[in-house]
N, C-alpha and C. Protein backbone atom coordinates (compact mmCIF):
# COMPACT_ATOMS: atom_id res chain seq x y z
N UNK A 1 0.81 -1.22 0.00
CA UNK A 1 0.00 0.00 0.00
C UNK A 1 0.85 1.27 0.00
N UNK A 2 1.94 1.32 -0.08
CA UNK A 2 3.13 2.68 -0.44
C UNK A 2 2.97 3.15 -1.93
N UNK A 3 1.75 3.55 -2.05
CA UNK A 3 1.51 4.58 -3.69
C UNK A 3 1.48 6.00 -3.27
N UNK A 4 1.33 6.68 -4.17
CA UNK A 4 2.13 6.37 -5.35
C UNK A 4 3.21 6.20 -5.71
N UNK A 5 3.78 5.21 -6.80
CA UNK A 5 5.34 5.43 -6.87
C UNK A 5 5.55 5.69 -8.05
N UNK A 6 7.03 6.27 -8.44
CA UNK A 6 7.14 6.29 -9.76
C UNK A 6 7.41 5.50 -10.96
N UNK A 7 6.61 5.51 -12.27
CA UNK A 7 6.67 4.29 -13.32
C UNK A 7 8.27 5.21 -13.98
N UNK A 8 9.05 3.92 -13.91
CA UNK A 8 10.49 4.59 -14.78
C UNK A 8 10.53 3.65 -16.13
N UNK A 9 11.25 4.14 -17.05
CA UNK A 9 11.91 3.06 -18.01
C UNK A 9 12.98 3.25 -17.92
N UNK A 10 13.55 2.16 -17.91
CA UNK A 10 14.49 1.57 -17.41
C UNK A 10 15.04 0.75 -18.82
N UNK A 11 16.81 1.26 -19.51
CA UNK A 11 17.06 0.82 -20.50
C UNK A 11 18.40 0.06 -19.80
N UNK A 12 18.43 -1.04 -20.82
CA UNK A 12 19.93 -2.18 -20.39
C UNK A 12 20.22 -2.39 -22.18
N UNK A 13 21.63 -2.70 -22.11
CA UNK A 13 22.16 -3.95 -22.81
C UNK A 13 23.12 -4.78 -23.02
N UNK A 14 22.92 -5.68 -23.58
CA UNK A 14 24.11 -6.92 -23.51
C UNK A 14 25.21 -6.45 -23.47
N UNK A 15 26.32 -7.36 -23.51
CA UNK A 15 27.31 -7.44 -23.84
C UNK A 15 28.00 -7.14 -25.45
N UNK A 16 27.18 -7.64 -26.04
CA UNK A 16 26.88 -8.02 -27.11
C UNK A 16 26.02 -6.35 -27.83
N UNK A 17 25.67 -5.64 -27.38
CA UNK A 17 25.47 -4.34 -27.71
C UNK A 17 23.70 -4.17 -28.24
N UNK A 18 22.81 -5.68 -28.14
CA UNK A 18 21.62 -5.70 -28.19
C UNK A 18 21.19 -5.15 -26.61
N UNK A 19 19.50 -4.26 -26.97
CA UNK A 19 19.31 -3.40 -25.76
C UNK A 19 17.92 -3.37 -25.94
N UNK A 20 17.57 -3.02 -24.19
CA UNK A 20 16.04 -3.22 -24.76
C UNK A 20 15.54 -2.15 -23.54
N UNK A 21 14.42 -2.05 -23.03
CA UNK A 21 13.19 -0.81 -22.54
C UNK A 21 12.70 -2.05 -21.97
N UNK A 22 12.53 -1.32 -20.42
CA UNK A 22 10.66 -2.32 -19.17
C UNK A 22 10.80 -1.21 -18.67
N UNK A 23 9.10 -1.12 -17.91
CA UNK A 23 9.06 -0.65 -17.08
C UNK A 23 9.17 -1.04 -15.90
N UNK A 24 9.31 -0.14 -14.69
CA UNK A 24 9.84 -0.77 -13.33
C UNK A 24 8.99 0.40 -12.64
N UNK A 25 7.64 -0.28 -11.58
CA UNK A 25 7.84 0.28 -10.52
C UNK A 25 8.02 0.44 -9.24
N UNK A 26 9.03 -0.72 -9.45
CA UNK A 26 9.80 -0.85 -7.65
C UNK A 26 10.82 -0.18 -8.23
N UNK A 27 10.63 1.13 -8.14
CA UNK A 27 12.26 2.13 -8.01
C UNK A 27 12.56 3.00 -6.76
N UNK A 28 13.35 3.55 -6.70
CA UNK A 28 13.74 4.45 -5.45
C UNK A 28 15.18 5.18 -5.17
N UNK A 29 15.20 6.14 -4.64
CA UNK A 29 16.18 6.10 -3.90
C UNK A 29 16.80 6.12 -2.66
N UNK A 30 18.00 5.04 -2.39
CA UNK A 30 18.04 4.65 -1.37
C UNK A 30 19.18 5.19 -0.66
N UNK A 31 19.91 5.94 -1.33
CA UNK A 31 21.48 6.72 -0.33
C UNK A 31 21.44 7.97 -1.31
N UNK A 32 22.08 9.16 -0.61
CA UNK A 32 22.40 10.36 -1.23
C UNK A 32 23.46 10.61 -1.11
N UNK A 33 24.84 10.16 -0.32
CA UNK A 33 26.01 9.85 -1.01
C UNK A 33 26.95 8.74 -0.11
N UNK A 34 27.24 7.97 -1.13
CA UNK A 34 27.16 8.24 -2.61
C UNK A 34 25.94 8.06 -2.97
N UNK A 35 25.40 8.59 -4.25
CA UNK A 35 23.86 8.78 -4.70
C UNK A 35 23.48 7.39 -4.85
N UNK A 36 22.57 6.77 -4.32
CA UNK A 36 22.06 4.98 -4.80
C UNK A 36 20.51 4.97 -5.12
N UNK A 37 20.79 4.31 -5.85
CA UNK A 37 18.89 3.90 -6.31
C UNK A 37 18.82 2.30 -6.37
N UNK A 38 17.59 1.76 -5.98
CA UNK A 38 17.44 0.58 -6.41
C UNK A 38 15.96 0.38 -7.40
N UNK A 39 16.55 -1.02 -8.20
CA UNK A 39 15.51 -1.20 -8.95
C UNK A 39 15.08 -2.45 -8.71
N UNK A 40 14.04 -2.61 -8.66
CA UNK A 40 13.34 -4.43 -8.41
C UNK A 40 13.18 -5.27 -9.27
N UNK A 41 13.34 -6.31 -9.58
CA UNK A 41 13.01 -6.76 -11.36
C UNK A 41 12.81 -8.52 -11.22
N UNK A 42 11.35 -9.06 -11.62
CA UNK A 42 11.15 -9.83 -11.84
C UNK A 42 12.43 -11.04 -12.66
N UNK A 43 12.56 -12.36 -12.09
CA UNK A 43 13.74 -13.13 -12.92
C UNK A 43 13.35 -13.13 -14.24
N UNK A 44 12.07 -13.09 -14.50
CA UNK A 44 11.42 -13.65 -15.80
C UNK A 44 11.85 -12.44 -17.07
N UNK A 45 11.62 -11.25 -16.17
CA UNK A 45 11.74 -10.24 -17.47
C UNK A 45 12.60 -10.33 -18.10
N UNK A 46 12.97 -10.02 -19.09
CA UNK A 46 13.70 -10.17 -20.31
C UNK A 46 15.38 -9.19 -20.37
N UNK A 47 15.21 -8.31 -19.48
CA UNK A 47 15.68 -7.56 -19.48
C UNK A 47 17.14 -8.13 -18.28
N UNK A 48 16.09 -8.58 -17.11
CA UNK A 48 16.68 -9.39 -15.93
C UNK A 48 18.05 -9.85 -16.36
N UNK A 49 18.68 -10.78 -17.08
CA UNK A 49 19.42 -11.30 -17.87
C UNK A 49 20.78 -10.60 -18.12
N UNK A 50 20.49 -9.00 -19.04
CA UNK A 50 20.75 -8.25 -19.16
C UNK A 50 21.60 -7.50 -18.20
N UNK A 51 20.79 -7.00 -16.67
CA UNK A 51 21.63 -6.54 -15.62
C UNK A 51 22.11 -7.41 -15.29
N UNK A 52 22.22 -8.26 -15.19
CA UNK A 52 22.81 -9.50 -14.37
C UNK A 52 24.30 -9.70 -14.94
N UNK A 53 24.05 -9.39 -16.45
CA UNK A 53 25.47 -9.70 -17.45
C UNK A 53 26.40 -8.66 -17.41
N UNK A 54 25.59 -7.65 -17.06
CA UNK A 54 26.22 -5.98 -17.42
C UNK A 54 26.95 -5.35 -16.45
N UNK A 55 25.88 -5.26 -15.70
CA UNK A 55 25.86 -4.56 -14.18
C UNK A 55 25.54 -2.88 -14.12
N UNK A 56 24.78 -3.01 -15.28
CA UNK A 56 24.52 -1.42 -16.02
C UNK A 56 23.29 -1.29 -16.19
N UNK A 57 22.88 0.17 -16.13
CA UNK A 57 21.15 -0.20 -16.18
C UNK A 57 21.34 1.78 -16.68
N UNK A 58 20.28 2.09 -16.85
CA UNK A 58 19.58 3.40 -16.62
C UNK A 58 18.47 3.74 -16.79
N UNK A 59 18.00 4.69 -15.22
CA UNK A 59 16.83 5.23 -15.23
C UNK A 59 15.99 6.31 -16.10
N UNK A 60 15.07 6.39 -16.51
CA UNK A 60 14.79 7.24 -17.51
C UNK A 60 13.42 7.53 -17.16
N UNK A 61 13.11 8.99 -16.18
CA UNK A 61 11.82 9.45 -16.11
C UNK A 61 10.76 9.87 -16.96
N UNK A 62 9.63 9.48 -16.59
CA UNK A 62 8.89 9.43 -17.40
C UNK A 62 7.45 10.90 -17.18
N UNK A 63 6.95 11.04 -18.38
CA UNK A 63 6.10 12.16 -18.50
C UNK A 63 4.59 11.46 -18.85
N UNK A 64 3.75 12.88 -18.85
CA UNK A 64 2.36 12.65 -19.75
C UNK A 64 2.52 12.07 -21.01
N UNK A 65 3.47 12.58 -21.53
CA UNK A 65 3.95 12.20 -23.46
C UNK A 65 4.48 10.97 -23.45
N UNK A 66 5.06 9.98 -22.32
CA UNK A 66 5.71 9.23 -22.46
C UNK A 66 4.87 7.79 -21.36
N UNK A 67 3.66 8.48 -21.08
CA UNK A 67 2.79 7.38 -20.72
C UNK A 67 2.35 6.08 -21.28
N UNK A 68 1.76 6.31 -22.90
CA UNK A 68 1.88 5.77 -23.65
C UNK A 68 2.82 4.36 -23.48
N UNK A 69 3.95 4.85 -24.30
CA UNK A 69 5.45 4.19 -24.12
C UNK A 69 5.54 3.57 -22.98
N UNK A 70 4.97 4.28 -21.54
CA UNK A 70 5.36 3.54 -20.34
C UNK A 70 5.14 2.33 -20.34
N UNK A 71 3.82 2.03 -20.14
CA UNK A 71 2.61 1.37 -19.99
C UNK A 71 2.87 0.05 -21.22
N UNK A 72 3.22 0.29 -22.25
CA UNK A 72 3.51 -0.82 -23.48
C UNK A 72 4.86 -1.64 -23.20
N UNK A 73 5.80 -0.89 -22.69
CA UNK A 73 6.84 -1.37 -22.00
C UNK A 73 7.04 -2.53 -20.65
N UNK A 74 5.80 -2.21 -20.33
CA UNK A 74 5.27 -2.56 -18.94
C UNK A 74 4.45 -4.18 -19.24
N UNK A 75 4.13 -4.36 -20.49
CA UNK A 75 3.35 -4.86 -20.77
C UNK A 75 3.57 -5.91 -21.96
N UNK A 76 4.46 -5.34 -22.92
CA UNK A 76 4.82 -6.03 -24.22
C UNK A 76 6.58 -6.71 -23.66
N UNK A 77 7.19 -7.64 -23.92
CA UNK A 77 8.12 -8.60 -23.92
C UNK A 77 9.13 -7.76 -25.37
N UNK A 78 10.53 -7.51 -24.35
CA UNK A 78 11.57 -7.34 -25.42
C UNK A 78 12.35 -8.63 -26.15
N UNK A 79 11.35 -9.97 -25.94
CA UNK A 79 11.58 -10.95 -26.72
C UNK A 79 10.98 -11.13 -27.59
N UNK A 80 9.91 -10.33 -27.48
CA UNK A 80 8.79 -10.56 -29.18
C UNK A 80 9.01 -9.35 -30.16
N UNK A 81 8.93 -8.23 -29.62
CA UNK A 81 9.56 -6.72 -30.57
C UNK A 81 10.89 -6.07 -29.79
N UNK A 82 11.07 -5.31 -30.50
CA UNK A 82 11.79 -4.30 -30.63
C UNK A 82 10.90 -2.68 -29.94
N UNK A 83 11.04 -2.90 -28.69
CA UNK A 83 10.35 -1.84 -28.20
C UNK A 83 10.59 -0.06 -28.39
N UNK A 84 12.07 0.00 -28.75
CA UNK A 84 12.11 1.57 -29.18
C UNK A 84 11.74 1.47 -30.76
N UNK A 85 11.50 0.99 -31.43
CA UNK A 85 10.89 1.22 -32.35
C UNK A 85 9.35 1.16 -32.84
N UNK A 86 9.24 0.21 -31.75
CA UNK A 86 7.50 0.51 -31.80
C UNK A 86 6.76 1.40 -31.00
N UNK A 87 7.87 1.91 -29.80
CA UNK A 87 6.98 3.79 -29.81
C UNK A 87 7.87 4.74 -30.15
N UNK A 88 8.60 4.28 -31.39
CA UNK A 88 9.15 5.36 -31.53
C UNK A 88 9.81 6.47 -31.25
N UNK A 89 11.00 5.84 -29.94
CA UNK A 89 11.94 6.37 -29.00
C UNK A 89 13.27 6.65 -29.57
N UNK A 90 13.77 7.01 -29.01
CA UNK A 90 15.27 7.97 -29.36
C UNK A 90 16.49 6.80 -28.78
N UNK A 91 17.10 6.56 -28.80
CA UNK A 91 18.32 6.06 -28.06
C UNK A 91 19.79 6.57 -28.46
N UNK A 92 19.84 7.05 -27.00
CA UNK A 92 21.13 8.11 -26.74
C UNK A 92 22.02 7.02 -26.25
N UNK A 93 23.37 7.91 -26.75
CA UNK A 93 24.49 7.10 -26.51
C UNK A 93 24.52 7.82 -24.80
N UNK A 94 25.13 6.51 -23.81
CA UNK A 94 25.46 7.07 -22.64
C UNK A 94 26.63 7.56 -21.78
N UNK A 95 27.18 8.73 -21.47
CA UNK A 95 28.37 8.55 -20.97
C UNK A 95 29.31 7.80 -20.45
N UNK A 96 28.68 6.74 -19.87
CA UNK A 96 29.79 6.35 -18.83
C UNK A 96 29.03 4.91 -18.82
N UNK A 97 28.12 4.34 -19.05
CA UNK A 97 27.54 3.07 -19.19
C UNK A 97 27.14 2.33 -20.64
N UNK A 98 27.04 1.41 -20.76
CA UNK A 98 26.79 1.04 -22.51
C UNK A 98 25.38 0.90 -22.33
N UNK A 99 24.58 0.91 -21.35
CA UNK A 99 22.70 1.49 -21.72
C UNK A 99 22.90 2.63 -22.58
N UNK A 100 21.86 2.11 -23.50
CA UNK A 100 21.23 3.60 -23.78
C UNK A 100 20.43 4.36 -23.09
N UNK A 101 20.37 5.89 -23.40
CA UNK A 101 19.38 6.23 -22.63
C UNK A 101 18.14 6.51 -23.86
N UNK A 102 16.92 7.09 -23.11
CA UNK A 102 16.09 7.46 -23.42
C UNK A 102 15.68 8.98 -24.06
N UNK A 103 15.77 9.08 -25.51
CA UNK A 103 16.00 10.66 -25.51
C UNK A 103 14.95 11.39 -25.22
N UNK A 104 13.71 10.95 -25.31
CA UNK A 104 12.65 12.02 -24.98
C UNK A 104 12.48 11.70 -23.50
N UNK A 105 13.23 11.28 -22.73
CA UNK A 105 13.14 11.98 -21.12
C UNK A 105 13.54 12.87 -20.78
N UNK A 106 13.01 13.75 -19.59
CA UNK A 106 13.55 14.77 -19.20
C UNK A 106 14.98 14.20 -18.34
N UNK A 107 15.13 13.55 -18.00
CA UNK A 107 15.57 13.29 -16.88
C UNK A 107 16.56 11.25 -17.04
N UNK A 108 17.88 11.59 -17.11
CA UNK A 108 18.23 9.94 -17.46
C UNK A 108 19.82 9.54 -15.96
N UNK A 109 19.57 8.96 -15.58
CA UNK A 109 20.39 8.60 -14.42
C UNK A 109 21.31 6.84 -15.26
N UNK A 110 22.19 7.41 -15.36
CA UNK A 110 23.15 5.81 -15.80
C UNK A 110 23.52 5.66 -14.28
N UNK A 111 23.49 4.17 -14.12
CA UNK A 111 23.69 3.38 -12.79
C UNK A 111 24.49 2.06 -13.02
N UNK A 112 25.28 1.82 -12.18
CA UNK A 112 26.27 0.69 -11.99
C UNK A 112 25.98 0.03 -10.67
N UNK A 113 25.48 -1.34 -10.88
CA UNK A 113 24.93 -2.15 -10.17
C UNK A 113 26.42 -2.47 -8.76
N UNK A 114 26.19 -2.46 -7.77
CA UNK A 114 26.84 -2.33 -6.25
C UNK A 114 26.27 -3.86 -5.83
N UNK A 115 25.13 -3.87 -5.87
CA UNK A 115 25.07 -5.37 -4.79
C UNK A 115 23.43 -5.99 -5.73
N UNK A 116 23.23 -6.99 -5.95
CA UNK A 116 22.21 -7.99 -5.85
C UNK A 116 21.86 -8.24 -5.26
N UNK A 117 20.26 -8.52 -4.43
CA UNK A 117 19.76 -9.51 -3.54
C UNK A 117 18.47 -10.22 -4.15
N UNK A 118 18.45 -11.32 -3.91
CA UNK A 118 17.29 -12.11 -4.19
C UNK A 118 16.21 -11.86 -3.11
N UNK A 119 15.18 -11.06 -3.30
CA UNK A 119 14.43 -11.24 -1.76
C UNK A 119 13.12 -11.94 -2.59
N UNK A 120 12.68 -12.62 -3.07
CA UNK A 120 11.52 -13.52 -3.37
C UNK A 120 11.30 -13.41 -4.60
N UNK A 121 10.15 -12.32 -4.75
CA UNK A 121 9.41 -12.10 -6.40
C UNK A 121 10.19 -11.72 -7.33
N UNK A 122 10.83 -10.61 -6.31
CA UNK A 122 11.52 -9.76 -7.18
C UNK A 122 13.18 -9.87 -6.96
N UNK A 123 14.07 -9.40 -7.80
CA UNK A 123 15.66 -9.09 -7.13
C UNK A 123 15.81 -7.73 -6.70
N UNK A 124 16.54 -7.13 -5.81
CA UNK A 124 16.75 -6.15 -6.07
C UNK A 124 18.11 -5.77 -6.91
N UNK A 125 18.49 -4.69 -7.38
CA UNK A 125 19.34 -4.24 -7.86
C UNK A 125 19.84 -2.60 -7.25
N UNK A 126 20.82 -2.73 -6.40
CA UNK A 126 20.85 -1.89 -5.88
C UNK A 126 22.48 -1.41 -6.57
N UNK A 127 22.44 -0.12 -7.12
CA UNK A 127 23.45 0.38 -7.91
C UNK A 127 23.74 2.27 -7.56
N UNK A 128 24.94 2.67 -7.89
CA UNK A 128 25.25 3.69 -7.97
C UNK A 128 25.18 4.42 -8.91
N UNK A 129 24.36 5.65 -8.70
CA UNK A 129 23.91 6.87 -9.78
C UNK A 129 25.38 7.42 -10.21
N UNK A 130 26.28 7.08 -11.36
CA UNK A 130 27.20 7.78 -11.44
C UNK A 130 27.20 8.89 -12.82
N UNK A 131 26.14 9.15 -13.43
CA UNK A 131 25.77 10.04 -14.47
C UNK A 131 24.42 10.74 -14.25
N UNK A 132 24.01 11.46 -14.29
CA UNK A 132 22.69 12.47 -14.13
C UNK A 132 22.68 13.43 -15.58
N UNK A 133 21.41 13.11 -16.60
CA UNK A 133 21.35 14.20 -17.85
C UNK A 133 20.20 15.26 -17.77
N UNK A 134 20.07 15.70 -17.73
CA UNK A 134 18.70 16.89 -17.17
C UNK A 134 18.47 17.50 -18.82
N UNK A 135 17.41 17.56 -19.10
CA UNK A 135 16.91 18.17 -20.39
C UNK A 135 17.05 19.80 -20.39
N UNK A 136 17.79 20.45 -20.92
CA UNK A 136 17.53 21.49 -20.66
C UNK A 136 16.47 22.81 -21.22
N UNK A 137 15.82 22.43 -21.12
CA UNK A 137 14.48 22.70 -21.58
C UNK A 137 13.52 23.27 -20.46
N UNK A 138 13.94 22.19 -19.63
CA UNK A 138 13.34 22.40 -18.29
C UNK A 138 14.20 23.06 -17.08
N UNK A 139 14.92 23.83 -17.41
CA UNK A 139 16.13 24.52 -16.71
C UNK A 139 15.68 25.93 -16.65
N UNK A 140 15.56 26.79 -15.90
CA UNK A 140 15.31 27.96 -15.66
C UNK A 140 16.58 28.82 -16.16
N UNK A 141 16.41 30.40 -15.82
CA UNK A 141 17.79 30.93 -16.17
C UNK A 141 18.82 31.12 -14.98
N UNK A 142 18.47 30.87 -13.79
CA UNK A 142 19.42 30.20 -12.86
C UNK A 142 19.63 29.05 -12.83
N UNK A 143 19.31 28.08 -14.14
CA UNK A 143 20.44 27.17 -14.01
C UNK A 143 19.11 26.15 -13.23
N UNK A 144 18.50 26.28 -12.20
CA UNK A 144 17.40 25.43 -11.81
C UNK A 144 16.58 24.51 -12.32
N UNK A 145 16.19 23.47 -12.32
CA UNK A 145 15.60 22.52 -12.90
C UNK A 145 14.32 22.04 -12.66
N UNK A 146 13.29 22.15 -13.38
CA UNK A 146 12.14 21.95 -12.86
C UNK A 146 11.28 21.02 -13.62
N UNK A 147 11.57 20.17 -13.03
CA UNK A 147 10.09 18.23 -13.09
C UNK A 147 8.88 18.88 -13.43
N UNK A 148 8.79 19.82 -12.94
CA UNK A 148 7.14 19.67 -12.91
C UNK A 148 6.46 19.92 -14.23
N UNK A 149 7.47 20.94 -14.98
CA UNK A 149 7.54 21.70 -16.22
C UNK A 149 7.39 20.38 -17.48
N UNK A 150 8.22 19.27 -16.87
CA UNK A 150 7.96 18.45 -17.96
C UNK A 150 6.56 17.28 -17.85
N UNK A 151 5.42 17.98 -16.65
CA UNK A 151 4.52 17.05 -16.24
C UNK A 151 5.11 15.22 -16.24
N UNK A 152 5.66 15.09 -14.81
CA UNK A 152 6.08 13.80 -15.14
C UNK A 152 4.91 12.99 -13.97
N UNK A 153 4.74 11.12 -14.36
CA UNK A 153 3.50 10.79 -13.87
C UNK A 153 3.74 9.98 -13.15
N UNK A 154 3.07 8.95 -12.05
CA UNK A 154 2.96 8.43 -11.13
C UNK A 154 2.05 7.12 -11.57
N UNK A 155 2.49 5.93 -10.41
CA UNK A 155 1.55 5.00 -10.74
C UNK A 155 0.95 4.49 -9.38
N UNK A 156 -0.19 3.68 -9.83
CA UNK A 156 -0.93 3.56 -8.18
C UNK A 156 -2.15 2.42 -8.28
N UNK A 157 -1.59 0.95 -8.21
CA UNK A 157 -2.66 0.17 -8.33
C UNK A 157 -3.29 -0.13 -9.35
N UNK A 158 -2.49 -0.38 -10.72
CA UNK A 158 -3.21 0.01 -11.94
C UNK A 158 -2.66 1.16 -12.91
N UNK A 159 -3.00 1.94 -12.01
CA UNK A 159 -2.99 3.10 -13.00
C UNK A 159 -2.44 4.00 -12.94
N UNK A 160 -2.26 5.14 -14.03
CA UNK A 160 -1.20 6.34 -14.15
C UNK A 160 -1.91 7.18 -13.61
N UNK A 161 -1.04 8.07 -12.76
CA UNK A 161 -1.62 9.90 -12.46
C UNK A 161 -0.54 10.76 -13.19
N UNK A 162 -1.22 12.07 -13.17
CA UNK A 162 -0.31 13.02 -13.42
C UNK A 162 -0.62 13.59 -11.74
N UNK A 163 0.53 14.89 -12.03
CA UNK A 163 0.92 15.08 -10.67
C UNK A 163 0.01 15.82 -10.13
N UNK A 164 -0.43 16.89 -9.53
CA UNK A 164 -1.19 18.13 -9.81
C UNK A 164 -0.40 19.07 -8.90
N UNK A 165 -0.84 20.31 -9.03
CA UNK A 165 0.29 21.76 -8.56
C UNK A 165 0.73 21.51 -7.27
N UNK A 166 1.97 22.13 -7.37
CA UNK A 166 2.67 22.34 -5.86
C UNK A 166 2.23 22.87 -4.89
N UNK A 167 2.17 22.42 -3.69
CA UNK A 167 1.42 22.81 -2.27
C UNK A 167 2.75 23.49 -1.25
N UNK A 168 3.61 23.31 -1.58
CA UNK A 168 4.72 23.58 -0.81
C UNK A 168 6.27 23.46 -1.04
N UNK A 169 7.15 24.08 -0.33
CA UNK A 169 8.39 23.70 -0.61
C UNK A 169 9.27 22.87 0.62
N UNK A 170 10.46 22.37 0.24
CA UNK A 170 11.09 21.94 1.61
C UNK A 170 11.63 22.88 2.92
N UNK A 171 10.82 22.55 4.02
CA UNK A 171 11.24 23.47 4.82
C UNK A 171 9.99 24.67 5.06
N UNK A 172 9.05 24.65 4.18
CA UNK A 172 8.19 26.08 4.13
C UNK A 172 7.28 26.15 5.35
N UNK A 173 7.12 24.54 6.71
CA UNK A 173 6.39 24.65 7.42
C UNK A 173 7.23 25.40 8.53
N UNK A 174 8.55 25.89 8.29
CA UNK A 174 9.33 26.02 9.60
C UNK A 174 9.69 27.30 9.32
N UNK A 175 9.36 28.03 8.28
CA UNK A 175 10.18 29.51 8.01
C UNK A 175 9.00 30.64 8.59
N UNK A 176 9.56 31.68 8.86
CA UNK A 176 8.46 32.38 10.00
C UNK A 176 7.66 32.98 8.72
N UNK A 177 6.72 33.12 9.64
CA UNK A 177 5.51 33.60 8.33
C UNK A 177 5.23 34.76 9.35
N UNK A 178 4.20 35.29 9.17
CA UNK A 178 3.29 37.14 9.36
C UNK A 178 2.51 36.68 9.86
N UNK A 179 2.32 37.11 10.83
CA UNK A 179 1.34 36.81 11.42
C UNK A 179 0.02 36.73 11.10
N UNK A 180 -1.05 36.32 12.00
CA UNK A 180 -2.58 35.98 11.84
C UNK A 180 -3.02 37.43 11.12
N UNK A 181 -2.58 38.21 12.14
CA UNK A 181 -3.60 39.57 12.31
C UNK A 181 -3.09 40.67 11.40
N UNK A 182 -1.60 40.02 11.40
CA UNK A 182 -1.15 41.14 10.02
C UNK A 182 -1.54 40.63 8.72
N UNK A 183 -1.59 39.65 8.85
CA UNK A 183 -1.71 38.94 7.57
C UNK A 183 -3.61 39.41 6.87
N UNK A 184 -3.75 39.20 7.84
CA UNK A 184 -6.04 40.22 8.13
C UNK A 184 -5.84 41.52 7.42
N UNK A 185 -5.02 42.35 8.17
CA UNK A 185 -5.23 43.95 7.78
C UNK A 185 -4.29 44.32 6.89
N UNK A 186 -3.57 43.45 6.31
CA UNK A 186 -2.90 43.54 5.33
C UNK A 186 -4.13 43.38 3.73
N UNK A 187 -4.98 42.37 3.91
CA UNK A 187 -5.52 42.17 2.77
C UNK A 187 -6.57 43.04 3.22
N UNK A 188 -7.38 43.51 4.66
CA UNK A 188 -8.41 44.63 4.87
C UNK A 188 -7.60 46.16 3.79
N UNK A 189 -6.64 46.29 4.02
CA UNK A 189 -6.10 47.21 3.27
C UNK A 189 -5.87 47.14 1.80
N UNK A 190 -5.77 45.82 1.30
CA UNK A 190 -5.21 45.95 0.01
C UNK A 190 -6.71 45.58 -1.00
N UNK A 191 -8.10 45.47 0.18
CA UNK A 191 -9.22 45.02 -0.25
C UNK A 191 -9.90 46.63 -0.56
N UNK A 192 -9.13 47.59 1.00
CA UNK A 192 -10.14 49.06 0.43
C UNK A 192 -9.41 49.89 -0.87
N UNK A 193 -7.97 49.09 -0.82
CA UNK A 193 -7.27 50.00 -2.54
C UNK A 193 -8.50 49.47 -3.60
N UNK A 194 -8.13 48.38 -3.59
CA UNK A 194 -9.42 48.22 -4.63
C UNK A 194 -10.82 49.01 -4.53
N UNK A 195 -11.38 48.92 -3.69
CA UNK A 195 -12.51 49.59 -3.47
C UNK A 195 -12.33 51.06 -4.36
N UNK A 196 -11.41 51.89 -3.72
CA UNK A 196 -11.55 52.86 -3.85
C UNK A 196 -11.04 53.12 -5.60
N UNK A 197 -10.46 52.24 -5.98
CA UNK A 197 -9.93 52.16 -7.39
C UNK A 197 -11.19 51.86 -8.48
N UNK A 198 -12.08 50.92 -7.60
CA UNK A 198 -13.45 51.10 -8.35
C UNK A 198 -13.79 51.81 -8.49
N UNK A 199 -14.46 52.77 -7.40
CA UNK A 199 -15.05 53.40 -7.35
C UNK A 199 -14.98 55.05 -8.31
N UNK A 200 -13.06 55.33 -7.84
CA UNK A 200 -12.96 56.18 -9.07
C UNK A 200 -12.98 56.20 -10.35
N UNK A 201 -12.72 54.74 -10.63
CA UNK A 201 -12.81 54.26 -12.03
C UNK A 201 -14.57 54.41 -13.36
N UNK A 202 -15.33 54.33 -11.96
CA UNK A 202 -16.75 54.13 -12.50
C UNK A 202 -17.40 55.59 -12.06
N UNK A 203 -16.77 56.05 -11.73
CA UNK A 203 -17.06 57.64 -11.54
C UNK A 203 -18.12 57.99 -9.91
């Protein structure tokens, strides 16, 4: 019952330089330094194989535009097609890992697998974030980076969400705010500018 989480695609490939797209949503992150994420992955998937041979993986966030794609990934076997070509995905060469990444993500993390565990259904794959690509598109002019800009989506029992607007920032319950009463006669005041702006306005 820990929803929502996020749907990633998640690209690998061989040795051998064949590569393929699943989706995963047992992802996370689990250390901030060094940076770690883990990914969960059925033995069966196709892909499974792949990290196991490599020890290379990358994360590749996903959007509204790339729901689609998610969801088929999630669903269709990289033993029967060729999944970047049947939605018609990009594959970027990666710095520092032989995954490709994903070009229409905002957002692509290359990872180098640290430890394996078998815990039942799933394995985990617990690896080190050693590349981060940020779209810059979604970059402000300080340089800032903003997710939200590229509407990226969530999954929960089924099904996809998008996100909806920001309620807050980190830290915003602890920074002093204005008080009750100023905060009152502040808008009593900025309610009679108006007033009186009507009023001269309409004669």
């Amino acid at each position: 019952m820990l929803y929502p989480l996020p749907a990633v695609l998640v690209s690998v490939a061989d040795s051998s330089g064949n590569s393929n797209l699943f989706t995963v949503a047992w992802a996370g992150t689990v250390c901030s330094d060094p940076v770690m994420v883990s990914i969960s992955v059925r033995r069966e998937r196709f892909s499974y194989e792949m990290i196991s041979q490599t020890g290379e993986f990358v994360i590749n966030l996903t959007t509204e535009a790339l729901c689609r794609a998610t969801d088929f990934c999630g669903v269709r076997s990289g033993r029967d097609l060729n999944k970047w070509e049947a939605m018609h995905l990009t594959q970027e060469k990666a710095d520092l890992v032989n995954a490709p990444m994903v070009g229409e993500s905002p957002v692509n993390l290359e990872c180098r697998v640290k430890e394996i565990r078998d815990l039942g259904s799933h394995t985990m794959f617990l690896a080190e974030v050693v590349a981060v690509h940020a779209e810059e598109e979604y970059m402000d002019q300080d340089r800032h980076f903003h997710l939200d800009w590229a509407k990226p989506i969530v999954y929960s029992h089924g099904s996809y969400y998008a996100l909806g607007q920001k309620i807050g920032t980190f830290g915003y319950s602890v920074k002093k705010q204005e008080p009750a009463v100023k905060k009152e006669q502040k808008k009593r005041n900025e309610n009679r500018k108006d007033n009186k702006r009507i009023k001269k306005e309409t004669g």
